[in-house]
PDB file of N, CA and C in Angstrom:
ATOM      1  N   UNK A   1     -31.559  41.985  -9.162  1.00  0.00           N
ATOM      2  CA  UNK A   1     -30.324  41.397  -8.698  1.00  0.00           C
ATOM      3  C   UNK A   1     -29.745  40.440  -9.750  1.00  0.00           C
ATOM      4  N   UNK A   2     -30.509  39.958 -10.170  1.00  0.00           N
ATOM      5  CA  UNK A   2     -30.492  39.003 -11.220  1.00  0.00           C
ATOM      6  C   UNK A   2     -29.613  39.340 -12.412  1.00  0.00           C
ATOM      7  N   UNK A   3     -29.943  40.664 -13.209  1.00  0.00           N
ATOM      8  CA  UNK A   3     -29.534  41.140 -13.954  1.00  0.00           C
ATOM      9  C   UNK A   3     -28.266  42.184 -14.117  1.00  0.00           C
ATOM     10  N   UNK A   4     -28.049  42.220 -12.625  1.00  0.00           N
ATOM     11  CA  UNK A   4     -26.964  42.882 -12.098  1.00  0.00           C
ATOM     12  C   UNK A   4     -25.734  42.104 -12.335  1.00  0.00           C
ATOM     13  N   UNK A   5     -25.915  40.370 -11.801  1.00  0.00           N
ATOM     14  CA  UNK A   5     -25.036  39.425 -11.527  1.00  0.00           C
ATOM     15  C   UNK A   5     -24.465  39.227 -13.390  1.00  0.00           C
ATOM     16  N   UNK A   6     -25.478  39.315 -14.310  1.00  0.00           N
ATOM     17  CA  UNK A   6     -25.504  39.050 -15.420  1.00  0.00           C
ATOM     18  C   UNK A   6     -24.315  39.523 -15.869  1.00  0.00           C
ATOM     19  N   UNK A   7     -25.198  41.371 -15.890  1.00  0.00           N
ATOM     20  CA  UNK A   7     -24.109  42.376 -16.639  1.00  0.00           C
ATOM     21  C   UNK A   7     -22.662  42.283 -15.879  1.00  0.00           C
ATOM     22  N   UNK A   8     -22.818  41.938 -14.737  1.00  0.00           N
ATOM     23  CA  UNK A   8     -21.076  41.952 -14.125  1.00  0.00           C
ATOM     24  C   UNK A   8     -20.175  40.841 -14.720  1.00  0.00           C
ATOM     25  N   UNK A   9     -20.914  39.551 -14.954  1.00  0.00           N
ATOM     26  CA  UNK A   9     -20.634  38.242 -15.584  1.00  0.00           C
ATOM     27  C   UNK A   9     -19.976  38.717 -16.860  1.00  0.00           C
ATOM     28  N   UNK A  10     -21.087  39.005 -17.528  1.00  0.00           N
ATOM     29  CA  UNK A  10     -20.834  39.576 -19.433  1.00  0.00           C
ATOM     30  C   UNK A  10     -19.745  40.459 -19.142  1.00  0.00           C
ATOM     31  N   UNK A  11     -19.553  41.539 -18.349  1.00  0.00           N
ATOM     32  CA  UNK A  11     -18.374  42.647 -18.621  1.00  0.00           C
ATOM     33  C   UNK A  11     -17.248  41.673 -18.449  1.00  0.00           C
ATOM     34  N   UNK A  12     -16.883  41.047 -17.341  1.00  0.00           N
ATOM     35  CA  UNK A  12     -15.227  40.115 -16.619  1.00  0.00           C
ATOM     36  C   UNK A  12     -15.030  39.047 -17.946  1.00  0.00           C
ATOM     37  N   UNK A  13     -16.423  38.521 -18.025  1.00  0.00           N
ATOM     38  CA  UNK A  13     -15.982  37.819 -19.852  1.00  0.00           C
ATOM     39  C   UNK A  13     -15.637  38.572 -20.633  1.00  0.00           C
ATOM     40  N   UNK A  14     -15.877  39.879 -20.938  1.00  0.00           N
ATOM     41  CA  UNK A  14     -15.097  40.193 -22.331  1.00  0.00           C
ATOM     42  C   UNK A  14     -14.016  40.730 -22.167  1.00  0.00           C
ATOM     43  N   UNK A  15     -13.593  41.116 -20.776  1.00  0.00           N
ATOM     44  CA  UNK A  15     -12.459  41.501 -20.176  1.00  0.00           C
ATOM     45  C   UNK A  15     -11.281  40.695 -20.621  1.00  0.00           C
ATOM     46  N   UNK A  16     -10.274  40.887 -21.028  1.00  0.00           N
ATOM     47  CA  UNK A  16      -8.962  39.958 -21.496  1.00  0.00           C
ATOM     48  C   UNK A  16      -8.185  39.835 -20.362  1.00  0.00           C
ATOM     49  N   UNK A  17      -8.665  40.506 -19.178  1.00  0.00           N
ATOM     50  CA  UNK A  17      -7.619  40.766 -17.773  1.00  0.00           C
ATOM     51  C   UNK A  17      -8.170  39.692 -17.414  1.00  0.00           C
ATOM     52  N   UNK A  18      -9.489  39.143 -17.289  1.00  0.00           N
ATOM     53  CA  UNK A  18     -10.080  38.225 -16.069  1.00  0.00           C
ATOM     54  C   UNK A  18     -10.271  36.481 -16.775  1.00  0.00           C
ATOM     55  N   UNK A  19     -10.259  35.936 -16.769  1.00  0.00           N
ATOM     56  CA  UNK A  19      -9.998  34.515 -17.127  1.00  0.00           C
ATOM     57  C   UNK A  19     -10.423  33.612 -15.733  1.00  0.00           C
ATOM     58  N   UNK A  20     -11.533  32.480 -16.079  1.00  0.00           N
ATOM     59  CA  UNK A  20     -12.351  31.846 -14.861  1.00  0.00           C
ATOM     60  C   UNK A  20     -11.309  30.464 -14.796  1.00  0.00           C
ATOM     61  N   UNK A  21     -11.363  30.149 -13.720  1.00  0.00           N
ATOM     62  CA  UNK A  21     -10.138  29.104 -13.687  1.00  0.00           C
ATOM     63  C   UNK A  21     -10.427  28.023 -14.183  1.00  0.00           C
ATOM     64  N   UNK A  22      -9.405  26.916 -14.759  1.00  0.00           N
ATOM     65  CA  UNK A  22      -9.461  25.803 -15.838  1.00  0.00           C
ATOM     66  C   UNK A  22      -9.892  24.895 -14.759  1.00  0.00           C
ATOM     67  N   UNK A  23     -10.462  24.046 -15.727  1.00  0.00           N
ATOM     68  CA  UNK A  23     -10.825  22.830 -14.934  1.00  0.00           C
ATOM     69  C   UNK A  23      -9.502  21.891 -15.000  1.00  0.00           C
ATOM     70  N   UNK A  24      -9.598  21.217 -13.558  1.00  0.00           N
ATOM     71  CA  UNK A  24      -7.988  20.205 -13.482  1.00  0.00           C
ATOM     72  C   UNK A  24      -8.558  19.152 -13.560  1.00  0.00           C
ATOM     73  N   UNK A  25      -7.784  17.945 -14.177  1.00  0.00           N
ATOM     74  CA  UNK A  25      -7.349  16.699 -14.101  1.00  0.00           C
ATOM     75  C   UNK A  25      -6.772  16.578 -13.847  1.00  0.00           C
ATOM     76  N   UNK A  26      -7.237  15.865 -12.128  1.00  0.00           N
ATOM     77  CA  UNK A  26      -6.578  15.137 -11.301  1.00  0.00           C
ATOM     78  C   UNK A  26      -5.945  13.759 -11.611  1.00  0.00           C
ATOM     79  N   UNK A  27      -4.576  13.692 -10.832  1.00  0.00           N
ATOM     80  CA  UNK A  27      -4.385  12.187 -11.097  1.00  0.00           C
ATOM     81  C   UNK A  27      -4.724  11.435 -10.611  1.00  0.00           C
ATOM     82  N   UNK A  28      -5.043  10.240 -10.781  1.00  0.00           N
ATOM     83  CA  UNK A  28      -5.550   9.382 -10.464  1.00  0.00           C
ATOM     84  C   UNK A  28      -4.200   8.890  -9.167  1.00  0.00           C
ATOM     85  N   UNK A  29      -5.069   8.540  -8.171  1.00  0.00           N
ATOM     86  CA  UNK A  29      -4.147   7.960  -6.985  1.00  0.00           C
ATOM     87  C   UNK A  29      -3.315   6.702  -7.488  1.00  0.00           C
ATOM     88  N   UNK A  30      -2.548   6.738  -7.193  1.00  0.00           N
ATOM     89  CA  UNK A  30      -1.019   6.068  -7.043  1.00  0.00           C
ATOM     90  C   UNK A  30      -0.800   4.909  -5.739  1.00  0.00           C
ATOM     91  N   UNK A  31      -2.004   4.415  -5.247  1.00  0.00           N
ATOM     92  CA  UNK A  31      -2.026   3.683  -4.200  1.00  0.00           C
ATOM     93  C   UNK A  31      -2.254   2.527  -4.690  1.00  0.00           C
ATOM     94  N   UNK A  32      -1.377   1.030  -4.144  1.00  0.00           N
ATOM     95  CA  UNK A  32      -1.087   0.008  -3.785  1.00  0.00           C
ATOM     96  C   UNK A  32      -1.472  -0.591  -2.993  1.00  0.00           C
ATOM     97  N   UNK A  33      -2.902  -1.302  -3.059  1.00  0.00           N
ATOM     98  CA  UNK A  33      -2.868  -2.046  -1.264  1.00  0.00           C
ATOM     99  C   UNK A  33      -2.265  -3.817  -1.925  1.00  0.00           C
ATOM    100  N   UNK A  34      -1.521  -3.948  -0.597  1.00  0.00           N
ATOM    101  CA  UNK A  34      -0.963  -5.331  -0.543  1.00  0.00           C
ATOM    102  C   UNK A  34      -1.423  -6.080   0.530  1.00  0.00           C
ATOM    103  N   UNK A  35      -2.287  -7.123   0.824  1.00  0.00           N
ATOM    104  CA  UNK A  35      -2.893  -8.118   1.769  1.00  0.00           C
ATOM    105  C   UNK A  35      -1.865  -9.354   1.804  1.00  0.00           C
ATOM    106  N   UNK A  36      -1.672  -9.581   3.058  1.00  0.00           N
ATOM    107  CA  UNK A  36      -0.986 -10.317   3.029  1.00  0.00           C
ATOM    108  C   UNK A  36      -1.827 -11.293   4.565  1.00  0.00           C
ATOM    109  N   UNK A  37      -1.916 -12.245   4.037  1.00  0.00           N
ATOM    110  CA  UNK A  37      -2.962 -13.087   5.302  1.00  0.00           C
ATOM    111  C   UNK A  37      -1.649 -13.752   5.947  1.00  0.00           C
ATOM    112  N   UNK A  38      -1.908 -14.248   7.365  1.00  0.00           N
ATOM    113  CA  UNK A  38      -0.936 -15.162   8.283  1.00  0.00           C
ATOM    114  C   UNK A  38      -1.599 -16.177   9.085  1.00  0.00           C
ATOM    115  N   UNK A  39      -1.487 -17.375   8.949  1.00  0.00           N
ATOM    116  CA  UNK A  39      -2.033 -18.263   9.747  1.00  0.00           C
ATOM    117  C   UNK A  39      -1.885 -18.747  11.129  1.00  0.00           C
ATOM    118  N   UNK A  40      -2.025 -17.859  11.638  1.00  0.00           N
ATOM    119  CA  UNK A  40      -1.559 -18.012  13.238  1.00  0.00           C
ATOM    120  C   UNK A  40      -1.891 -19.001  14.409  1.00  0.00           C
ATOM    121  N   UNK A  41      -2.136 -20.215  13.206  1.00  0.00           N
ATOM    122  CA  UNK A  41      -2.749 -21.396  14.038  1.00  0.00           C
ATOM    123  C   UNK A  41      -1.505 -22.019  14.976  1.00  0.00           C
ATOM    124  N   UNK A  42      -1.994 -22.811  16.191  1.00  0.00           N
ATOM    125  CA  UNK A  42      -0.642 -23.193  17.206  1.00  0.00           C
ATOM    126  C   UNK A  42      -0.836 -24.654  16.663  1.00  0.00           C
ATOM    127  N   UNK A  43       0.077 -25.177  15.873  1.00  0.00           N
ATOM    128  CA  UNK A  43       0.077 -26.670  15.436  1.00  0.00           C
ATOM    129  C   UNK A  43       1.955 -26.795  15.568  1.00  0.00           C
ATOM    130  N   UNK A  44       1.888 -28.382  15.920  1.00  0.00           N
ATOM    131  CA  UNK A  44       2.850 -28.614  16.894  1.00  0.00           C
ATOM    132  C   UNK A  44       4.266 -28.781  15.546  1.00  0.00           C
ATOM    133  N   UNK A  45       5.230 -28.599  15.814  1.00  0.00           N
ATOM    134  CA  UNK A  45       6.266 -28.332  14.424  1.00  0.00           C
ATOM    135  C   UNK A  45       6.817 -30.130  14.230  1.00  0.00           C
ATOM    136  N   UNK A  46       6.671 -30.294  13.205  1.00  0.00           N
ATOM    137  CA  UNK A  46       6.900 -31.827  13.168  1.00  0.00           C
ATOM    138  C   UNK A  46       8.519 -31.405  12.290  1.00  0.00           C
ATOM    139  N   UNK A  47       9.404 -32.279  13.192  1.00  0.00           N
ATOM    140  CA  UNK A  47      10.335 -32.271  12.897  1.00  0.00           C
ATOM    141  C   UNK A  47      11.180 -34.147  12.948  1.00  0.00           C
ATOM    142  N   UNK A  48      12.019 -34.077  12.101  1.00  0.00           N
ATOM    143  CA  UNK A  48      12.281 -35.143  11.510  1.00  0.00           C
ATOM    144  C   UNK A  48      13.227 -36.567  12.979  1.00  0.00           C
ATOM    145  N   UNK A  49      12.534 -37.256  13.044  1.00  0.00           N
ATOM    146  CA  UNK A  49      13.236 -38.238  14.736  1.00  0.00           C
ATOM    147  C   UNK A  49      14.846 -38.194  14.421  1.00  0.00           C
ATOM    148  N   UNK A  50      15.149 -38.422  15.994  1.00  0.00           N
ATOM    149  CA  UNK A  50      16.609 -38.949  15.704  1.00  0.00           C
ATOM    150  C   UNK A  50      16.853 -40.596  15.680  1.00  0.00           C
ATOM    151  N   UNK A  51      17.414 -41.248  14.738  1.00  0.00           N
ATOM    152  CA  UNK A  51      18.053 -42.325  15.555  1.00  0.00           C
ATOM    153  C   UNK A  51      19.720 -42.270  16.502  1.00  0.00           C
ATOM    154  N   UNK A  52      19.137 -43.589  16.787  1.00  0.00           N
ATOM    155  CA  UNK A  52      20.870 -43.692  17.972  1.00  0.00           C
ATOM    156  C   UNK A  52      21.752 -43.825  17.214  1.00  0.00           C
ATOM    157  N   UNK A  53      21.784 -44.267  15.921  1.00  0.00           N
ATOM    158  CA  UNK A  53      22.706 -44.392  14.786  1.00  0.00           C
ATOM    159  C   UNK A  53      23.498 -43.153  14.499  1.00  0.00           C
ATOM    160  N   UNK A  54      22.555 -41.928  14.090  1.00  0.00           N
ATOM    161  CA  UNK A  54      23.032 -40.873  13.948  1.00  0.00           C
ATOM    162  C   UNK A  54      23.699 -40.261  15.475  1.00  0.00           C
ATOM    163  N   UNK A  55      22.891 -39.988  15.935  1.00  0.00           N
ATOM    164  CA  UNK A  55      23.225 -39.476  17.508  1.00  0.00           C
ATOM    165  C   UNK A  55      24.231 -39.612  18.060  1.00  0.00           C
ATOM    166  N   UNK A  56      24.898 -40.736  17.821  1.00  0.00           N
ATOM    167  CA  UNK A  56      26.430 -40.951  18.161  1.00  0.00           C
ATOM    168  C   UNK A  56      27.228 -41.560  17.315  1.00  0.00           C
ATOM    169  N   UNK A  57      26.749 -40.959  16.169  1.00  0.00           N
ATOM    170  CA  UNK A  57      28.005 -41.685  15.019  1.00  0.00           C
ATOM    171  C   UNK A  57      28.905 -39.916  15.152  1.00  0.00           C
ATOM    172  N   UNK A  58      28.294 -39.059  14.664  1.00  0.00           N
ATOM    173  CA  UNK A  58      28.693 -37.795  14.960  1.00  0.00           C
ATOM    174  C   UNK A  58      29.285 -37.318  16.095  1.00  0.00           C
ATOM    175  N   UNK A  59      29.867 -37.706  17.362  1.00  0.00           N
ATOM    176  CA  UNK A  59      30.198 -37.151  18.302  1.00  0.00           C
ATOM    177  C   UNK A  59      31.355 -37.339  18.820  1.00  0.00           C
ATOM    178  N   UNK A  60      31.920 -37.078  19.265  1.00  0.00           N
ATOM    179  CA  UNK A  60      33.661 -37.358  19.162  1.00  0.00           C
ATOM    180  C   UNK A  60      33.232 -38.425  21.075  1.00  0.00           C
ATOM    181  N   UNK A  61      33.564 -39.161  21.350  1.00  0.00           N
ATOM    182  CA  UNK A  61      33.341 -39.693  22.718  1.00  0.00           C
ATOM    183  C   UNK A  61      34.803 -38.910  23.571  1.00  0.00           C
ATOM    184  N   UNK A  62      34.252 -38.716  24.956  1.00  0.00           N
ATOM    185  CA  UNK A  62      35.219 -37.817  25.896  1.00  0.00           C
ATOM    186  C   UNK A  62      36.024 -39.047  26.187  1.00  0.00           C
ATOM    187  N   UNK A  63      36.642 -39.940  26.230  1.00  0.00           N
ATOM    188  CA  UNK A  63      37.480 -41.189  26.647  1.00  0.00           C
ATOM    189  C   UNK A  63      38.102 -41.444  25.323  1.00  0.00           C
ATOM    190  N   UNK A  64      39.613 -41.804  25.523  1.00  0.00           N
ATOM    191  CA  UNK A  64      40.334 -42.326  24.331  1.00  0.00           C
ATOM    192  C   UNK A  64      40.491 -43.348  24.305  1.00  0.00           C
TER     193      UNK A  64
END
């Protein structure tokens, strides 16, 4: 069997019809990973006081 596989091998090689397929180079993947972390802690939003100064320097008063 052995020598069967051989001589069939040797004939398709010298054959100019039969040609064993090329080896490919693959490309190399094209992938991007992007991490992006989020801090999903509940902390209270500190935002800046009002004074009474501001608070009603800005406001038009409803009485003329």
């Amino acid at each position: 069997m052995h020598r069967t596989v051989e001589r069939v091998e040797a004939a398709l090689i010298a054959s100019a019809r039969f040609q064993m397929p090329k080896k490919r180079v693959f490309q190399e993947a094209q992938l991007v990973y992007s991490i992006v972390a989020v801090d999903a802690a509940e902390v209270p939003c500190e935002r800046p006081k009002k004074s009474s100064a501001l608070g009603t320097a800005g406001r038009k008063s409803a009485t003329p």
